[in-house]
C-alpha atoms as a PDB file:
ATOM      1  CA  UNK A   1     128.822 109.782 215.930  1.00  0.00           C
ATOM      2  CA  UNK A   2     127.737 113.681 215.993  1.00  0.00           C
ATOM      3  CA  UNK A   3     130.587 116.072 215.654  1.00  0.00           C
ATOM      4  CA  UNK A   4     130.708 118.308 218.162  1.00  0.00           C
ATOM      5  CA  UNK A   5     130.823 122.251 217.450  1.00  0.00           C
ATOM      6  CA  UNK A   6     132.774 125.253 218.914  1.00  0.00           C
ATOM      7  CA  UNK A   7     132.314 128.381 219.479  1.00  0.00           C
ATOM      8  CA  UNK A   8     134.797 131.079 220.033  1.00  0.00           C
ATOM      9  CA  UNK A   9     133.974 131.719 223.488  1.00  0.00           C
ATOM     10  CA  UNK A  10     134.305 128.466 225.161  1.00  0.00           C
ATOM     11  CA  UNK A  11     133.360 127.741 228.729  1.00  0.00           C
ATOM     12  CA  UNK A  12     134.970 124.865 230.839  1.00  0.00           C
ATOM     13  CA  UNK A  13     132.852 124.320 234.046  1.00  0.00           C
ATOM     14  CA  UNK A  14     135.373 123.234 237.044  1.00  0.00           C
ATOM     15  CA  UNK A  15     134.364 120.108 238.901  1.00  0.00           C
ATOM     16  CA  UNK A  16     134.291 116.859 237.128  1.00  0.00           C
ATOM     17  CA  UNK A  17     132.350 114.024 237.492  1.00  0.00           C
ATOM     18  CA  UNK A  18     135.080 111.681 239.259  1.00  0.00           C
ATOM     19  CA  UNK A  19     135.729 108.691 241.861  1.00  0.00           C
ATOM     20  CA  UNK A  20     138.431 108.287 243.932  1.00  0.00           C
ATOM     21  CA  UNK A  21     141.025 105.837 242.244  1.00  0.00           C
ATOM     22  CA  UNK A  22     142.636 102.672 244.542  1.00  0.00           C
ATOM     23  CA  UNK A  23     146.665 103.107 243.517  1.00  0.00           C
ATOM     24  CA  UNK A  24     149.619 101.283 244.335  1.00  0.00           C
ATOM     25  CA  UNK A  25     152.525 103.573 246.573  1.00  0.00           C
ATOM     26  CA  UNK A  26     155.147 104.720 244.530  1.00  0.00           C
ATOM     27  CA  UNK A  27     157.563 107.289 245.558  1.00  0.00           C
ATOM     28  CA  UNK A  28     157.606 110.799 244.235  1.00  0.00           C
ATOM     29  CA  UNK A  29     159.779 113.593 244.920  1.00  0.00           C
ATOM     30  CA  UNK A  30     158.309 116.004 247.683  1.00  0.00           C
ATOM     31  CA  UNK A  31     160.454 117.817 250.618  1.00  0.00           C
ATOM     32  CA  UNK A  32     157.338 117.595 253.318  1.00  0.00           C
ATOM     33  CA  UNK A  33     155.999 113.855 254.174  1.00  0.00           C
ATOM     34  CA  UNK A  34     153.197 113.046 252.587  1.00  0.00           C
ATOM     35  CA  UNK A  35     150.829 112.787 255.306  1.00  0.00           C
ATOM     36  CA  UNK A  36     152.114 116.389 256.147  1.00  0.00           C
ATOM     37  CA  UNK A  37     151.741 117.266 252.150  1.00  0.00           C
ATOM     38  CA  UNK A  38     148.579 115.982 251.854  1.00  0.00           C
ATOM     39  CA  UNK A  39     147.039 117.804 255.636  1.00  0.00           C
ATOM     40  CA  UNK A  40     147.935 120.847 253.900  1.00  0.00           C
ATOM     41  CA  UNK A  41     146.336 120.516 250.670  1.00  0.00           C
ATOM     42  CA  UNK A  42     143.037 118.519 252.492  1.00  0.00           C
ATOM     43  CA  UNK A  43     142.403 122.207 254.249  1.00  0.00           C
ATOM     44  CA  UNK A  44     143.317 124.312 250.759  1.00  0.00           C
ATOM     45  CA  UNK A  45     139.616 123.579 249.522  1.00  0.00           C
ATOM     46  CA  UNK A  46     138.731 127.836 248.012  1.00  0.00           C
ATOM     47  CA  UNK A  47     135.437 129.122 248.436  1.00  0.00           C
ATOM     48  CA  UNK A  48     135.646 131.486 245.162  1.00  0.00           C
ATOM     49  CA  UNK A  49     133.462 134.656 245.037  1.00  0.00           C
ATOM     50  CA  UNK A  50     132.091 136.460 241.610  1.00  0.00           C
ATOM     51  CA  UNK A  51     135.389 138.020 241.028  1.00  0.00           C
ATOM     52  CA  UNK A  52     136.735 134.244 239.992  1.00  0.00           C
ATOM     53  CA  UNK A  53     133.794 132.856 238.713  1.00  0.00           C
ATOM     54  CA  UNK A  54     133.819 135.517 236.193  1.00  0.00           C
ATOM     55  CA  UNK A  55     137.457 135.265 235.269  1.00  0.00           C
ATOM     56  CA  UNK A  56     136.964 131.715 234.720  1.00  0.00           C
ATOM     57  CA  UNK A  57     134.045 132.202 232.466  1.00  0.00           C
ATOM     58  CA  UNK A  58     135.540 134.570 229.811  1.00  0.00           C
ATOM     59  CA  UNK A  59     138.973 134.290 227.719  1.00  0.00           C
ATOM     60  CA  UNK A  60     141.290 135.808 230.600  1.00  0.00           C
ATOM     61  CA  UNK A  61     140.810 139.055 229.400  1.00  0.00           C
ATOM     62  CA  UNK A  62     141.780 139.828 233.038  1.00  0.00           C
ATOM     63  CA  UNK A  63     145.517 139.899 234.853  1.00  0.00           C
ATOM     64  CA  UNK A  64     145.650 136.793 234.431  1.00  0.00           C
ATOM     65  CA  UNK A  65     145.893 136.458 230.434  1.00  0.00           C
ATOM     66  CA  UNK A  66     149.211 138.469 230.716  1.00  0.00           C
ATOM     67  CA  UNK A  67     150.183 136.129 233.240  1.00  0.00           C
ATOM     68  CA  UNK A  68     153.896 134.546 232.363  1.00  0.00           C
ATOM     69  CA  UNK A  69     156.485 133.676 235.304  1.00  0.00           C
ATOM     70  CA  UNK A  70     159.314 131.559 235.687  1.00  0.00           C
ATOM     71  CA  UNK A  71     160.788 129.047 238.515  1.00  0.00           C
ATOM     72  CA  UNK A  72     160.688 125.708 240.006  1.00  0.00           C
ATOM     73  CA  UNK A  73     157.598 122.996 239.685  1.00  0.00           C
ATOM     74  CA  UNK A  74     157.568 119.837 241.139  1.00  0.00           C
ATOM     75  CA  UNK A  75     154.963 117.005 240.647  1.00  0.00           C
ATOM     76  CA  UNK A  76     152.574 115.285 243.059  1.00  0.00           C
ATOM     77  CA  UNK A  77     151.497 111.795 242.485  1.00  0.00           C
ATOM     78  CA  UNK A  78     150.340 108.276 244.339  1.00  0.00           C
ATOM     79  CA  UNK A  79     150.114 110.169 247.401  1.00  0.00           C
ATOM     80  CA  UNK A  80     147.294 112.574 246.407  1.00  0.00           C
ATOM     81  CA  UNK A  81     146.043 110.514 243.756  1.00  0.00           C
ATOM     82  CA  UNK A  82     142.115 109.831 243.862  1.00  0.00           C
ATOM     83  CA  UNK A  83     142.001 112.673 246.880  1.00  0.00           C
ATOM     84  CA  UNK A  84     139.672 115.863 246.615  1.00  0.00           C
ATOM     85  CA  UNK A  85     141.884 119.325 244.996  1.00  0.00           C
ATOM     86  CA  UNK A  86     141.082 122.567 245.658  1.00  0.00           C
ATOM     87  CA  UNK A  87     138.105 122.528 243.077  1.00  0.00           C
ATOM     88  CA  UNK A  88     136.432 119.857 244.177  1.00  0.00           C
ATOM     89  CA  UNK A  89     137.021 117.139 241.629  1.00  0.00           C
ATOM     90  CA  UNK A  90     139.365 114.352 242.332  1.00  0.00           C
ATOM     91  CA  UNK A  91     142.779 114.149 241.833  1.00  0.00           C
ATOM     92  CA  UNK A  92     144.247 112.053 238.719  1.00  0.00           C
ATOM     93  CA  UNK A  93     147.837 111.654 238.598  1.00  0.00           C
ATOM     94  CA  UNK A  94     148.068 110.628 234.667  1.00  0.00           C
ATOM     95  CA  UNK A  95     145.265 113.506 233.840  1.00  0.00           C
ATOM     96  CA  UNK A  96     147.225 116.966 232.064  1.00  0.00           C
ATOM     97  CA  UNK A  97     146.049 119.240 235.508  1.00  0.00           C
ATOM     98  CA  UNK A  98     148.251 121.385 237.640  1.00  0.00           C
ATOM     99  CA  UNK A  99     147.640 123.086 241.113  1.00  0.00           C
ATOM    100  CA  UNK A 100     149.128 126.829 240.916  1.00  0.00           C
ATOM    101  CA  UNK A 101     148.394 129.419 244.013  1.00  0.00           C
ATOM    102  CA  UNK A 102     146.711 132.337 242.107  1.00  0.00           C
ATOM    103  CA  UNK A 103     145.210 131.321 238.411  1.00  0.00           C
ATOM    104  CA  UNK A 104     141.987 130.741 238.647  1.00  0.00           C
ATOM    105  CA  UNK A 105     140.588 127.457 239.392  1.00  0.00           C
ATOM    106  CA  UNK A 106     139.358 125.846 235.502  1.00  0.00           C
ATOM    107  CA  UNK A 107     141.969 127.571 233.835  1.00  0.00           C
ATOM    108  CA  UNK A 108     144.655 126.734 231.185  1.00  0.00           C
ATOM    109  CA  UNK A 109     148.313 127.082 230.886  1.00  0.00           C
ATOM    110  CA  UNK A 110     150.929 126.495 228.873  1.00  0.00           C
ATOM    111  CA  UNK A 111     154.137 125.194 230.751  1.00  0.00           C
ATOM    112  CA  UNK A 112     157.888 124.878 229.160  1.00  0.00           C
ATOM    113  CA  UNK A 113     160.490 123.439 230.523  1.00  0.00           C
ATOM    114  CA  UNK A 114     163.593 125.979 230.133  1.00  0.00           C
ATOM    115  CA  UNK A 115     166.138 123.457 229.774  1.00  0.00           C
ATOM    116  CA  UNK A 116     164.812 120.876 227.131  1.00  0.00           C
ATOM    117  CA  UNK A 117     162.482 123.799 225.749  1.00  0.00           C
ATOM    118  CA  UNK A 118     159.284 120.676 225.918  1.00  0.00           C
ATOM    119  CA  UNK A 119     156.129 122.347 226.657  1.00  0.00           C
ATOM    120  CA  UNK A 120     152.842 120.915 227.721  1.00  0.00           C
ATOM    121  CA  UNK A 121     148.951 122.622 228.353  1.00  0.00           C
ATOM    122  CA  UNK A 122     147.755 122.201 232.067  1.00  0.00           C
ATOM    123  CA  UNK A 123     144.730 122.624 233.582  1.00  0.00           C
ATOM    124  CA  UNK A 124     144.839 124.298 236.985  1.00  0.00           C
ATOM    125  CA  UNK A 125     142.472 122.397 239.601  1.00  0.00           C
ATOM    126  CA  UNK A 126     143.928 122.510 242.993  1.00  0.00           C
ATOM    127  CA  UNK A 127     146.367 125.002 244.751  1.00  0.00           C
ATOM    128  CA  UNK A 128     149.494 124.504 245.700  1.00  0.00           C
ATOM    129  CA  UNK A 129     152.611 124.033 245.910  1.00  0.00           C
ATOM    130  CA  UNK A 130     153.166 124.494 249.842  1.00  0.00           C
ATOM    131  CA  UNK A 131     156.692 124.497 249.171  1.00  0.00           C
ATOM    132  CA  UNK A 132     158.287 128.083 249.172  1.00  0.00           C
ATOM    133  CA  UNK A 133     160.659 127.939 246.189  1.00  0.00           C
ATOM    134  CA  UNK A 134     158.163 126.223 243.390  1.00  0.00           C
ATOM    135  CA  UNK A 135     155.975 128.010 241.768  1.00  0.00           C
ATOM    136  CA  UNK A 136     153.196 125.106 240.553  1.00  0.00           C
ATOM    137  CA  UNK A 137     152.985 121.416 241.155  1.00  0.00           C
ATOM    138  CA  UNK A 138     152.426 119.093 238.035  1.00  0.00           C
ATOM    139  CA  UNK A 139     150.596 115.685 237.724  1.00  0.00           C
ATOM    140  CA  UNK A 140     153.083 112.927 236.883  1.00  0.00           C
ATOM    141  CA  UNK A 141     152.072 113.023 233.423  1.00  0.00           C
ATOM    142  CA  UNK A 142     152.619 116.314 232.643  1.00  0.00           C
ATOM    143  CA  UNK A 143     155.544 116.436 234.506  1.00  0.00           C
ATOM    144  CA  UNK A 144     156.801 113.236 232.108  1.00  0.00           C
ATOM    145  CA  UNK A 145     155.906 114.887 228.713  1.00  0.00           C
ATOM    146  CA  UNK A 146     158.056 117.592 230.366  1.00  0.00           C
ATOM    147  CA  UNK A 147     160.821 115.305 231.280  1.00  0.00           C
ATOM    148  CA  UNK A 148     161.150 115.847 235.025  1.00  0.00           C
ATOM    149  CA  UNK A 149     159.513 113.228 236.246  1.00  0.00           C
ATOM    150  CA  UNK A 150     162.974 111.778 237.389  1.00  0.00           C
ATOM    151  CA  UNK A 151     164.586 114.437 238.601  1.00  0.00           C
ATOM    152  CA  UNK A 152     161.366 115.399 240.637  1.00  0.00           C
ATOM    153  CA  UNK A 153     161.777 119.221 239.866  1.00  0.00           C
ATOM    154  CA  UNK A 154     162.881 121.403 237.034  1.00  0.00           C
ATOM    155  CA  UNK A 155     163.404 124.757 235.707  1.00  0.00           C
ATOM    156  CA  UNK A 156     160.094 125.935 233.600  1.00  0.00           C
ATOM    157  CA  UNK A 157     157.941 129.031 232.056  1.00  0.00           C
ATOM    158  CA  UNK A 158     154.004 129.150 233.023  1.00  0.00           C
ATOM    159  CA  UNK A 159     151.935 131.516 230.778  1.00  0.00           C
ATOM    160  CA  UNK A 160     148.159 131.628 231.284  1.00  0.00           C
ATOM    161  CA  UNK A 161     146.194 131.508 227.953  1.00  0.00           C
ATOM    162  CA  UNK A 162     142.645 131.457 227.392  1.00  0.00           C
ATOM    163  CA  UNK A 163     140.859 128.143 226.932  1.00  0.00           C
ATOM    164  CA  UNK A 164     140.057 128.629 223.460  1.00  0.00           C
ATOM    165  CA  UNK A 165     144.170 129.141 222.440  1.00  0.00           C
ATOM    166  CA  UNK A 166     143.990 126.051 225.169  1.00  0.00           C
ATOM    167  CA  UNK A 167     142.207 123.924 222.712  1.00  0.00           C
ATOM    168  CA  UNK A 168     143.820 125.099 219.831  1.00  0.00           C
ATOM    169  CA  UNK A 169     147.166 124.111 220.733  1.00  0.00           C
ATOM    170  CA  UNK A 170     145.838 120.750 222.136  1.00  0.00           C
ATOM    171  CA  UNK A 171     144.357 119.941 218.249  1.00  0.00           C
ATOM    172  CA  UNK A 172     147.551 121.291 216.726  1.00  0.00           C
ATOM    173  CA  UNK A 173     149.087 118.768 218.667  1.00  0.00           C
ATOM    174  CA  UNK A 174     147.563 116.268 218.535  1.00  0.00           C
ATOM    175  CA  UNK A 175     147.340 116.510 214.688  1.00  0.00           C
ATOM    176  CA  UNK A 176     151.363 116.050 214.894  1.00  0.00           C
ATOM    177  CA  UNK A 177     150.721 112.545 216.845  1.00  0.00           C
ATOM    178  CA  UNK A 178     147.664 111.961 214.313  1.00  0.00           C
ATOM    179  CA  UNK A 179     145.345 112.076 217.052  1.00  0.00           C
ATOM    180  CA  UNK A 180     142.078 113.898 217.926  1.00  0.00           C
ATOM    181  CA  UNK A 181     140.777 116.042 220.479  1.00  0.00           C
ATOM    182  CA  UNK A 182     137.518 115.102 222.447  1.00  0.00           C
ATOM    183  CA  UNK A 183     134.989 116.508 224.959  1.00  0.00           C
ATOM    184  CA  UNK A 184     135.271 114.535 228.391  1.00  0.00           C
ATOM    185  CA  UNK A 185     132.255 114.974 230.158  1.00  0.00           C
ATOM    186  CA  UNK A 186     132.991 112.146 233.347  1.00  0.00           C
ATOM    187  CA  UNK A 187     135.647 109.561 234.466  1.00  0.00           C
ATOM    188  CA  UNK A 188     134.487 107.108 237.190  1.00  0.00           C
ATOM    189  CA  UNK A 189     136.427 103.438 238.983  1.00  0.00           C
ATOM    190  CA  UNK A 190     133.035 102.444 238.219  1.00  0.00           C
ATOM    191  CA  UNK A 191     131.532 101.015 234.911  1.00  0.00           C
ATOM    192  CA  UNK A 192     127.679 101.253 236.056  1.00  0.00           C
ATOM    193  CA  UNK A 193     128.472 105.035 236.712  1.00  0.00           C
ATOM    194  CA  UNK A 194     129.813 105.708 233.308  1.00  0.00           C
ATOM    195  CA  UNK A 195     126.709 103.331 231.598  1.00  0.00           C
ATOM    196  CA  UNK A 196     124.654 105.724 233.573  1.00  0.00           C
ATOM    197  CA  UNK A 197     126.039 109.131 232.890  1.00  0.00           C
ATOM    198  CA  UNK A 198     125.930 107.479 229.063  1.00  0.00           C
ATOM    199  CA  UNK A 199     122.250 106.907 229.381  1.00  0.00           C
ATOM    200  CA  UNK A 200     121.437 109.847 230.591  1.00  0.00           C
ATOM    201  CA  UNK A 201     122.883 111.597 228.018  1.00  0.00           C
ATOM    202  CA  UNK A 202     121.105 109.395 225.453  1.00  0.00           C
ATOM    203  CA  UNK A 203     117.677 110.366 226.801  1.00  0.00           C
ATOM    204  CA  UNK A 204     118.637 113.996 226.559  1.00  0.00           C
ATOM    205  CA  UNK A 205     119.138 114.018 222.931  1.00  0.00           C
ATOM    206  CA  UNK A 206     122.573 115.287 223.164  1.00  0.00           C
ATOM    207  CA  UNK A 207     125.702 114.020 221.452  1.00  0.00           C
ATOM    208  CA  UNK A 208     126.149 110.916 221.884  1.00  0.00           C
ATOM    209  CA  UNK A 209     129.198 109.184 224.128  1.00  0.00           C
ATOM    210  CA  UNK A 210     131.085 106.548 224.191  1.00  0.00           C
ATOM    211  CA  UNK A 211     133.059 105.258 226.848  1.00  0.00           C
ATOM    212  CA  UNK A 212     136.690 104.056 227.098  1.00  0.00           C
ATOM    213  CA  UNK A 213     138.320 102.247 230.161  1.00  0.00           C
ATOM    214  CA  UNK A 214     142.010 102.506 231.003  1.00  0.00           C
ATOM    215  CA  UNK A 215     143.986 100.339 233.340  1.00  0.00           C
ATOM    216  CA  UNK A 216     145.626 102.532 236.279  1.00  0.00           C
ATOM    217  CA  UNK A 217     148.396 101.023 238.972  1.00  0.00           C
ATOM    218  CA  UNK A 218     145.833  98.372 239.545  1.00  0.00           C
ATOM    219  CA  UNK A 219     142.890  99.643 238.622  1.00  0.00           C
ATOM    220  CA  UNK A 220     140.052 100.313 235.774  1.00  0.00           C
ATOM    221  CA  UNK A 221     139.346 103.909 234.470  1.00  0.00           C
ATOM    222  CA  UNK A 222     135.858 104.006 232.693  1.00  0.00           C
ATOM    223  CA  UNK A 223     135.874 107.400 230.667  1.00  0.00           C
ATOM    224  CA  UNK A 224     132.703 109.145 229.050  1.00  0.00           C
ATOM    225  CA  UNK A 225     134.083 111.161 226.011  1.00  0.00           C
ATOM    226  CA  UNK A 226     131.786 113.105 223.263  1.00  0.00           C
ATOM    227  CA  UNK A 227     133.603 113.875 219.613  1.00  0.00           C
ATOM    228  CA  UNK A 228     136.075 114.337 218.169  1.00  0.00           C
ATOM    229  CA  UNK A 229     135.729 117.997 218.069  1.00  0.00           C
ATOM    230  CA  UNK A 230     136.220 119.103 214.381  1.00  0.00           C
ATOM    231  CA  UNK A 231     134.508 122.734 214.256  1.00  0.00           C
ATOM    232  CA  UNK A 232     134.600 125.965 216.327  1.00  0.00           C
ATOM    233  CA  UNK A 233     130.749 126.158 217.471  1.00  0.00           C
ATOM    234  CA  UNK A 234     128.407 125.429 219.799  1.00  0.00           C
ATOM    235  CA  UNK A 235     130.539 124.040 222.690  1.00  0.00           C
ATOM    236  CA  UNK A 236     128.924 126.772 225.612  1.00  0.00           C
ATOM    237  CA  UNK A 237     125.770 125.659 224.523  1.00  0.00           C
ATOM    238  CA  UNK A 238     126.220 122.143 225.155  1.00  0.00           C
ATOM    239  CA  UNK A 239     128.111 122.577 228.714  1.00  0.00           C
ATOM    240  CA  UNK A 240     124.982 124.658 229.712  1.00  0.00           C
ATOM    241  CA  UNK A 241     122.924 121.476 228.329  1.00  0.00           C
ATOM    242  CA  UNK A 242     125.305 119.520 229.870  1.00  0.00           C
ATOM    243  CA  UNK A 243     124.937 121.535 233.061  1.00  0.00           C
ATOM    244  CA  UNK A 244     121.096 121.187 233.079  1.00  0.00           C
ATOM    245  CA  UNK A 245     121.361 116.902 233.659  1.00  0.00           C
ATOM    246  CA  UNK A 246     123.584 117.951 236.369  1.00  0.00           C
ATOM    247  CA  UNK A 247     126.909 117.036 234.542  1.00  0.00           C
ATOM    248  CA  UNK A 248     128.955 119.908 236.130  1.00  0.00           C
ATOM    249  CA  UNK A 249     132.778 119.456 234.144  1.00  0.00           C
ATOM    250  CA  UNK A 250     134.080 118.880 231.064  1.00  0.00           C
ATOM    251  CA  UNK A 251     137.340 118.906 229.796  1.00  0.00           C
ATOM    252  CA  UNK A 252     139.634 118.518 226.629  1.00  0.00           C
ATOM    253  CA  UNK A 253     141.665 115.449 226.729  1.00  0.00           C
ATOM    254  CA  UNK A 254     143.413 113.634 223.582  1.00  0.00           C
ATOM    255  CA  UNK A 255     143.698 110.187 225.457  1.00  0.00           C
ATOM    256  CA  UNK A 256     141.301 107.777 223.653  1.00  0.00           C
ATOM    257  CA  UNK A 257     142.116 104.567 223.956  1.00  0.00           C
ATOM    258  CA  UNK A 258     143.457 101.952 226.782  1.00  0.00           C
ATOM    259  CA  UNK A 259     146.515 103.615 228.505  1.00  0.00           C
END
């Protein structure tokens, strides 16, 4: 398989190329009904002008990279799960995302929960929460990793970082778990999808994929993943190549085999 390159600057396009997933009901903690919940976060979709487009494109040079606050997050789960966010991809409860009010859509953080000092790396793709005292609503499985999935809330740290320090905590990481860090560039409930997204890449002459399926309260996740990625090069250039076959996300994931 060809390694894939980085470059220092690295840009993340926001929408990825998802389905909705079928899920099994299972409760998580929210103060609001979830038909209530999700009314609110059905009418949150952002229509995003230059001023976020470009803050999403560089390293956070903006506000935002100073960007640290403290306070409640909750998670979100079955509920939401295979529904639209705020950026337009779809909603994937065991996926490291977030949904935060005011960093930009596409962007990284690192969280840390104050009390067991865990930390995780979250990408923000919806907005939210709608609940007054929280500050940011996690996907179950960050909220696990942070160890609040029980409790439902907890006490935590968000600090915006740039995507590169992003991915360079993610491979540090995952080097500690003897694990490596790849390019997703699509996750479908459909295998003809992925074999199709894989094709096309094929005929492009790009890296090549493979693609990885994991089993999901009931149902089958077919992933399309390029790498590992070993070196820091050449990673804009292939999400503007990417862009050009009309694959418009990718993200950095360390999940690689059957969950």
């Amino acid at each position: 398989m060809k390694k894939l390159l980085l470059t220092t600057t690295i840009v993340l396009l926001s929408a990825c190329s998802t389905e909705p997933l079928k899920t099994s009901n299972t409760s998580s903690y929210t103060d609001l009904s979830a038909s209530a919940e999700h009314k609110l976060r059905h009418h949150s979709i952002l229509h995003f002008g230059k001023a976020d487009e470009n803050t999403e494109s560089n390293d956070l040079s903006s506000e935002f990279s100073s960007h640290i606050s403290q306070g409640t997050a909750s998670w979100y789960g079955p509920q939401f799960h295979g529904k639209k966010t705020a950026s337009g991809e779809i909603y994937d409860m065991y996926a490291m995302t977030a949904a935060h009010n005011t960093l930009p859509i596409s962007s990284y953080a690192k969280v840390t929960n104050l009390k067991n000092k865990r930390s995780v790396i979250v990408r923000i793709n919806d907005r939210g929460p709608f609940h007054g005292d929280r500050v940011m609503d996690l996907s179950y499985s960050a909220a696990k990793k942070l160890g609040i999935d029980q409790a439902g809330t907890g006490a935590v740290e968000i600090k915006a970082i740039a995507p590169k320090q992003a991915l360079a905590q993610m491979q540090e990481a995952a080097a500690k778990q003897d694990q490596q860090v790849y390019l997703q560039v699509g996750s479908f409930g459909n295998k003809t999808k992925a074999l199709k997204l894989q094709h096309k890449i094929v005929a492009s002459h790009l890296p090549e994929t493979k693609i990885l399926s994991a089993k999901r309260k009931g149902s089958t996740v077919y992933k399309v993943q390029m790498g590992p990625i070993n070196s820091p090069e050449n990673i804009a250039s292939l999400n503007q190549q990417l862009a050009k076959i009309g694959v418009t996300g990718t993200q950095f994931v360390t999940e690689t085999s059957q969950n």
